[in-house]
N, C-alpha and C. Protein backbone atom coordinates (compact mmCIF):
# COMPACT_ATOMS: atom_id res chain seq x y z
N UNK A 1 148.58 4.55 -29.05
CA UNK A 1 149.05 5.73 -29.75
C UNK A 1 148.03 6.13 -30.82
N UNK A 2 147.88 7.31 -30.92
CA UNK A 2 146.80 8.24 -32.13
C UNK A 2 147.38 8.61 -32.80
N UNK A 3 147.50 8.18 -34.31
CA UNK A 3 148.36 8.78 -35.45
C UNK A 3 147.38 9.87 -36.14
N UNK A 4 147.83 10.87 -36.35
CA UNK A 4 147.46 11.95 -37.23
C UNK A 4 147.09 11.53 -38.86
N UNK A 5 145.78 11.35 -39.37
CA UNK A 5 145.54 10.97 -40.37
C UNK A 5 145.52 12.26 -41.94
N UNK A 6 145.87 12.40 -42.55
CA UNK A 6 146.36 13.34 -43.31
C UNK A 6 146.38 12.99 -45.05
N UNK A 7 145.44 13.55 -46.01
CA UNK A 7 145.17 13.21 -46.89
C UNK A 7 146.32 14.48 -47.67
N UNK A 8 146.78 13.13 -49.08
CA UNK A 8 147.58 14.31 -49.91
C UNK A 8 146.83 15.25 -50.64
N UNK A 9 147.36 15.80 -51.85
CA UNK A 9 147.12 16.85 -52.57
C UNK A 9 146.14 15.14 -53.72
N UNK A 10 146.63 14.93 -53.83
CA UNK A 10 146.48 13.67 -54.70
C UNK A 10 145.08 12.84 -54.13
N UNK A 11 145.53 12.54 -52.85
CA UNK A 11 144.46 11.49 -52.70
C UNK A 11 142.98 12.53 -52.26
N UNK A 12 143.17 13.88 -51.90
CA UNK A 12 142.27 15.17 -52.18
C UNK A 12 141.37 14.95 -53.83
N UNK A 13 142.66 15.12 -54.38
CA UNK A 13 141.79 15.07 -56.08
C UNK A 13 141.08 13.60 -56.40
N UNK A 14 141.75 12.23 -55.87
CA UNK A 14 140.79 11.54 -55.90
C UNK A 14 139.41 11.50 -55.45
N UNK A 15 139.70 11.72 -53.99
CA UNK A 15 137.85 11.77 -53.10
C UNK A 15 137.34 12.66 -54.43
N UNK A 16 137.49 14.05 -54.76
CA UNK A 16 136.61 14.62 -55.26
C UNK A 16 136.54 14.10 -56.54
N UNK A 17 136.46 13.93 -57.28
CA UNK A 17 136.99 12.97 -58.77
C UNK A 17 135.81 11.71 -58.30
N UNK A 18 135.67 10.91 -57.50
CA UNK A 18 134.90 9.67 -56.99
C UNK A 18 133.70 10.54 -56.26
N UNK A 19 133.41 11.20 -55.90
CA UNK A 19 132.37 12.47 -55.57
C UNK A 19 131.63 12.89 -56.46
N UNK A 20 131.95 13.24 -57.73
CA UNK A 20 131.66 13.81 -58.88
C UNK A 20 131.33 12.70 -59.82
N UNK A 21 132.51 11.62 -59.40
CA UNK A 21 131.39 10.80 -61.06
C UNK A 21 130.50 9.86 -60.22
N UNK A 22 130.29 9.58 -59.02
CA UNK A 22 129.40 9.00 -58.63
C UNK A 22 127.87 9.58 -58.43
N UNK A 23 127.93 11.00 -58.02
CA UNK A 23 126.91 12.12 -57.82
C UNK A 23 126.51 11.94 -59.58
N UNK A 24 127.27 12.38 -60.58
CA UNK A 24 127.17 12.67 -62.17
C UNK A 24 126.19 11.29 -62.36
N UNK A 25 127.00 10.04 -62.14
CA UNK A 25 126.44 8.69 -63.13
C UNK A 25 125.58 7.80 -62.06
N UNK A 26 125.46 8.28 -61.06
CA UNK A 26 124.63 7.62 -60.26
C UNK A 26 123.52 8.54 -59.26
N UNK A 27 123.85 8.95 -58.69
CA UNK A 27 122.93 10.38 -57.53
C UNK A 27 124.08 10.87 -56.32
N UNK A 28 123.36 12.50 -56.36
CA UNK A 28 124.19 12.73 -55.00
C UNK A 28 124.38 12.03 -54.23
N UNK A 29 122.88 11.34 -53.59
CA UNK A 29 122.94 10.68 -52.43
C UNK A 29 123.77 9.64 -52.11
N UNK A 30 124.27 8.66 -53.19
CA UNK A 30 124.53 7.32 -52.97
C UNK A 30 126.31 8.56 -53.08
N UNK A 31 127.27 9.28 -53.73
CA UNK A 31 128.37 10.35 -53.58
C UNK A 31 128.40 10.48 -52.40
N UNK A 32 127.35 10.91 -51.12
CA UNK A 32 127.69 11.53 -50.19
C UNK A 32 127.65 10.12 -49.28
N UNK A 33 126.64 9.64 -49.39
CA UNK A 33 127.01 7.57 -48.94
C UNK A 33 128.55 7.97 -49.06
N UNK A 34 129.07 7.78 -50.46
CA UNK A 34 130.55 6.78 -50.29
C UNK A 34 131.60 7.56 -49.53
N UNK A 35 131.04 9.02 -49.93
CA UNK A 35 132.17 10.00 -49.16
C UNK A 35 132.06 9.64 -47.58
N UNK A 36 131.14 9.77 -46.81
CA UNK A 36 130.86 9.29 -45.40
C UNK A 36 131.95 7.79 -45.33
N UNK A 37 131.56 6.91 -45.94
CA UNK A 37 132.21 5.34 -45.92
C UNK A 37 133.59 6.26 -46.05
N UNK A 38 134.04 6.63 -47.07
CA UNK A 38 135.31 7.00 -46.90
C UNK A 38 136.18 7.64 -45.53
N UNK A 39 135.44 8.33 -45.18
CA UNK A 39 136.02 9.51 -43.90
C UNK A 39 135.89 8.16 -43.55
N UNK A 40 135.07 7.72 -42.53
CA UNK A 40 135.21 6.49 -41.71
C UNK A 40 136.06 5.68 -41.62
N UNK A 41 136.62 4.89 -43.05
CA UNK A 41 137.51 4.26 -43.30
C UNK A 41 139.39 5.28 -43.01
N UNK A 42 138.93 5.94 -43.27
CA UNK A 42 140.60 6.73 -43.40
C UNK A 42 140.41 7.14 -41.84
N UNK A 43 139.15 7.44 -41.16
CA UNK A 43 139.57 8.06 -39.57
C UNK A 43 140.01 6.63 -39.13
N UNK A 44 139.68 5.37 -38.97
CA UNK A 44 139.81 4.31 -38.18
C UNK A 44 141.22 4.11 -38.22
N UNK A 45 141.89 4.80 -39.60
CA UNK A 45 143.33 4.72 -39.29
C UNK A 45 144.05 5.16 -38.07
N UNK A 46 143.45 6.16 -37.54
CA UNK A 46 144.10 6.86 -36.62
C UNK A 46 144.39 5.76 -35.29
N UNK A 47 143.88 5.05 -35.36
CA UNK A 47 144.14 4.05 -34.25
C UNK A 47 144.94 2.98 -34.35
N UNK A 48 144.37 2.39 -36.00
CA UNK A 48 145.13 1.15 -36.33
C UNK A 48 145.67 0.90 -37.42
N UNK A 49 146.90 1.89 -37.84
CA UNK A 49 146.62 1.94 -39.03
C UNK A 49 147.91 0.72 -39.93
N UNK A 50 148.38 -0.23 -38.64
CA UNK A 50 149.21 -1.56 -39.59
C UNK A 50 148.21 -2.55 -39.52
N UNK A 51 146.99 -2.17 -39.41
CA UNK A 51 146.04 -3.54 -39.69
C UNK A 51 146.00 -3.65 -41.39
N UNK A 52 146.40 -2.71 -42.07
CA UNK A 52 146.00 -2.82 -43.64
C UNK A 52 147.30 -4.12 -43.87
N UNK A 53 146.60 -4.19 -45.04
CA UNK A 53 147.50 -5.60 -46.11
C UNK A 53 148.57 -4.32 -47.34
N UNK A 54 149.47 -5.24 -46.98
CA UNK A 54 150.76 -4.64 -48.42
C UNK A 54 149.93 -5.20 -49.56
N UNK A 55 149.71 -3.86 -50.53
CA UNK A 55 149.39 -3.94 -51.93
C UNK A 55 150.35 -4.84 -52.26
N UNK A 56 149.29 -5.80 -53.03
CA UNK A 56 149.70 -7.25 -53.95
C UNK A 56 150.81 -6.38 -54.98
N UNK A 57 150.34 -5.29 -55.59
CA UNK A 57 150.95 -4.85 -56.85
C UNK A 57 152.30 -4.45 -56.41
N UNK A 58 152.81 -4.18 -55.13
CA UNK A 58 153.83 -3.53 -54.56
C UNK A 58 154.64 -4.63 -53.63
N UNK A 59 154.52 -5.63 -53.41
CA UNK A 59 154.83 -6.38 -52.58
C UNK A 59 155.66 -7.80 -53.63
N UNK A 60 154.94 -8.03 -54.60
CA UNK A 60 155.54 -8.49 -55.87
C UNK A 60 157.26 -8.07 -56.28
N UNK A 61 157.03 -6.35 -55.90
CA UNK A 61 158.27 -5.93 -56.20
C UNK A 61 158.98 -5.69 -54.76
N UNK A 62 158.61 -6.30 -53.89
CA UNK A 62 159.46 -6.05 -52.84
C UNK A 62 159.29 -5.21 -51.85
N UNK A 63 158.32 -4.52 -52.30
CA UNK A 63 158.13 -2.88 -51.13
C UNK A 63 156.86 -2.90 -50.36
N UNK A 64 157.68 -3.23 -49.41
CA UNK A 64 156.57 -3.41 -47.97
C UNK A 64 156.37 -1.83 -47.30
N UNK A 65 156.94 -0.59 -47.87
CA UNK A 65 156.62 0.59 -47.25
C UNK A 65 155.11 1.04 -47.02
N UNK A 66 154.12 0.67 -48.04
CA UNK A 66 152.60 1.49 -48.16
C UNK A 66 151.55 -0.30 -47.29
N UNK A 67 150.77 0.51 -47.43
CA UNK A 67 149.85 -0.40 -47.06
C UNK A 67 148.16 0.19 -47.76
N UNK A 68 146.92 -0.69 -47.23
CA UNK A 68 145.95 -0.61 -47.95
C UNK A 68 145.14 -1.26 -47.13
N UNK A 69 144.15 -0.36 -47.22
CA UNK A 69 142.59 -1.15 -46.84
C UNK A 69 141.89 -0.73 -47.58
N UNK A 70 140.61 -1.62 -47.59
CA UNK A 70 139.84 -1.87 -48.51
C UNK A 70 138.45 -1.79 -48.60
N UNK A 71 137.28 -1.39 -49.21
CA UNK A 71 135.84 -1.29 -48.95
C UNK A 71 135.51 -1.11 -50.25
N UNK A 72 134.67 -2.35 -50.38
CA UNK A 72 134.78 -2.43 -52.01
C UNK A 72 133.66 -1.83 -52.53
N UNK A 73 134.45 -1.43 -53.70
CA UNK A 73 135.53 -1.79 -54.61
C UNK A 73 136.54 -1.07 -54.38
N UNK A 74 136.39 -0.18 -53.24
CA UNK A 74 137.41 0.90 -53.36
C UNK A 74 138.90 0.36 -52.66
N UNK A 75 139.82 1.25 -53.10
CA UNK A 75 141.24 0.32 -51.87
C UNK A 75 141.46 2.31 -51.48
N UNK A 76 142.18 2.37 -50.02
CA UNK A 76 142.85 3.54 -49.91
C UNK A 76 144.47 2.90 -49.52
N UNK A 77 145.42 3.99 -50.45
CA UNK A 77 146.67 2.89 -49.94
C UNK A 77 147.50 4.13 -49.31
N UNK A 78 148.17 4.18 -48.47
CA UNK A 78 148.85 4.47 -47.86
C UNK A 78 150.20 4.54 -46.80
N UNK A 79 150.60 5.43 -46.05
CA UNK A 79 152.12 5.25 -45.69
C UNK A 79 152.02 5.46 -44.33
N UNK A 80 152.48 4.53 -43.41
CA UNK A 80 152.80 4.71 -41.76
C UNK A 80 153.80 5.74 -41.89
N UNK A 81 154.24 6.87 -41.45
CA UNK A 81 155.25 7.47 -40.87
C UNK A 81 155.17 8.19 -39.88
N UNK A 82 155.44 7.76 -38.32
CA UNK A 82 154.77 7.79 -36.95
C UNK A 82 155.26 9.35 -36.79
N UNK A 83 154.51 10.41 -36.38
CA UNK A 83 153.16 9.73 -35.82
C UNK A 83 151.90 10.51 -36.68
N UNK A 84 152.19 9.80 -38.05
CA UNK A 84 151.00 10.16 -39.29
C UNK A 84 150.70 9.21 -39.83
N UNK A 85 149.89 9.31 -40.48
CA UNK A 85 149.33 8.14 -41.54
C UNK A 85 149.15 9.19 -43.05
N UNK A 86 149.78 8.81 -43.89
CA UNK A 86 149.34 9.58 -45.12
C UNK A 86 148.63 8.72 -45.73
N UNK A 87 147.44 9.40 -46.61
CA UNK A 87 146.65 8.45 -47.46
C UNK A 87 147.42 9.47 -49.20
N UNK A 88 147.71 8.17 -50.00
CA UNK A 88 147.96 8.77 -51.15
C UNK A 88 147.07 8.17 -52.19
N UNK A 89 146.64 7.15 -51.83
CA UNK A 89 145.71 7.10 -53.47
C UNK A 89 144.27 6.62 -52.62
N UNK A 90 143.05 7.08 -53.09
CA UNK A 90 142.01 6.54 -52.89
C UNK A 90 141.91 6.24 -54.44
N UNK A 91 141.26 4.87 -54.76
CA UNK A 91 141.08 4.27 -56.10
C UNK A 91 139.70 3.54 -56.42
N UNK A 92 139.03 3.48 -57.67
CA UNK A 92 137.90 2.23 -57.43
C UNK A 92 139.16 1.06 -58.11
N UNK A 93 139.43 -0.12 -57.18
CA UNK A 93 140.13 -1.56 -57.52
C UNK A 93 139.75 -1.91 -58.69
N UNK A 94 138.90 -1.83 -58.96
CA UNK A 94 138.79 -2.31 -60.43
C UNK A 94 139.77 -1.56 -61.85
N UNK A 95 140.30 -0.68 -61.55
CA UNK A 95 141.06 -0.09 -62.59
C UNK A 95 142.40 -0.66 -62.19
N UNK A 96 143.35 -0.49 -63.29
CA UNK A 96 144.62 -0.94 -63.34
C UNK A 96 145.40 -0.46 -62.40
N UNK A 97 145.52 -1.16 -61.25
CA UNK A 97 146.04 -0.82 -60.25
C UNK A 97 147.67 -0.78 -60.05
N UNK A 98 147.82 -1.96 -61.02
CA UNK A 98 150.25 -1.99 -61.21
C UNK A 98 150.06 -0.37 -61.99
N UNK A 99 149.51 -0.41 -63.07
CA UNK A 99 149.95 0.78 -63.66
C UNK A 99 149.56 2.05 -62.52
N UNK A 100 148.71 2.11 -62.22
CA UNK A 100 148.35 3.80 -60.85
C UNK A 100 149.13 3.83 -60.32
N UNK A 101 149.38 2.69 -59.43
CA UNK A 101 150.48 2.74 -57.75
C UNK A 101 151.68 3.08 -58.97
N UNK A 102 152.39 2.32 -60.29
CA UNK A 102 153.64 2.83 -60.15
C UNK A 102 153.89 3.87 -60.71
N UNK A 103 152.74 4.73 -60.94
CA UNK A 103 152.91 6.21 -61.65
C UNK A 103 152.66 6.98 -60.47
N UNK A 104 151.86 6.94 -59.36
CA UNK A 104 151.82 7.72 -58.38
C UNK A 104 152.90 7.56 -57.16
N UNK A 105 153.55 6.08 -56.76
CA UNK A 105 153.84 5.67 -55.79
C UNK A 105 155.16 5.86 -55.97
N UNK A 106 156.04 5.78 -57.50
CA UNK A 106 156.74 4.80 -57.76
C UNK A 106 157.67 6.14 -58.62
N UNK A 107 156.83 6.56 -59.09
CA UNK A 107 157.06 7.80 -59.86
C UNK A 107 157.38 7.34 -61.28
N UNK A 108 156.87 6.09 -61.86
CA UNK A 108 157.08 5.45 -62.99
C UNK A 108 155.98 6.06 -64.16
């Protein structure tokens, strides 16, 4: 089965947000690098997309709904709902990740 891969309004403003300060504090080139790694990573969903791991930060509390893969430092976390895959947060892991997921995910 081919799930329809589908970025939010949200995980939109991330890519570009990680586009911009990477192009800004580092060079276009290595921006358009991560953006490429990115597409790649979010298309491979379309095939497989329960190979990701339940976010540690979400699974603590019980909620096995999202999932996540990973290319570091970055995580993209997201939601199976057949026959889509939504991506809602692209993140760099290194930032406070309980606090993001439960203000974006959680609505906290």
């Amino acid at each position: 089965m081919r799930y329809e891969v589908l970025l939010t309004e949200d995980a939109e403003r991330d890519l570009e947000e990680l586009y911009d300060y990477v192009s800004e504090h580092d060079a276009p080139g290595k921006a358009e690098a991560l953006l490429q790694r990115i597409e790649r990573v979010v298309g491979s969903l379309a095939t497989h997309p329960e190979r990701g791991s339940y976010p540690r930060e979400l699974l603590g509390l019980g909620i096995r709904e999202y999932r996540q893969t990973f290319f570091t430092p970055y995580r993209v976390i997201y939601r199976v709902v057949r026959p889509r895959v939504y991506i809602l947060l692209i993140a760099d892991g290194r930032r406070n990740m309980q606090t993001l997921l439960a203000r974006r995910l959680l609505g906290a």
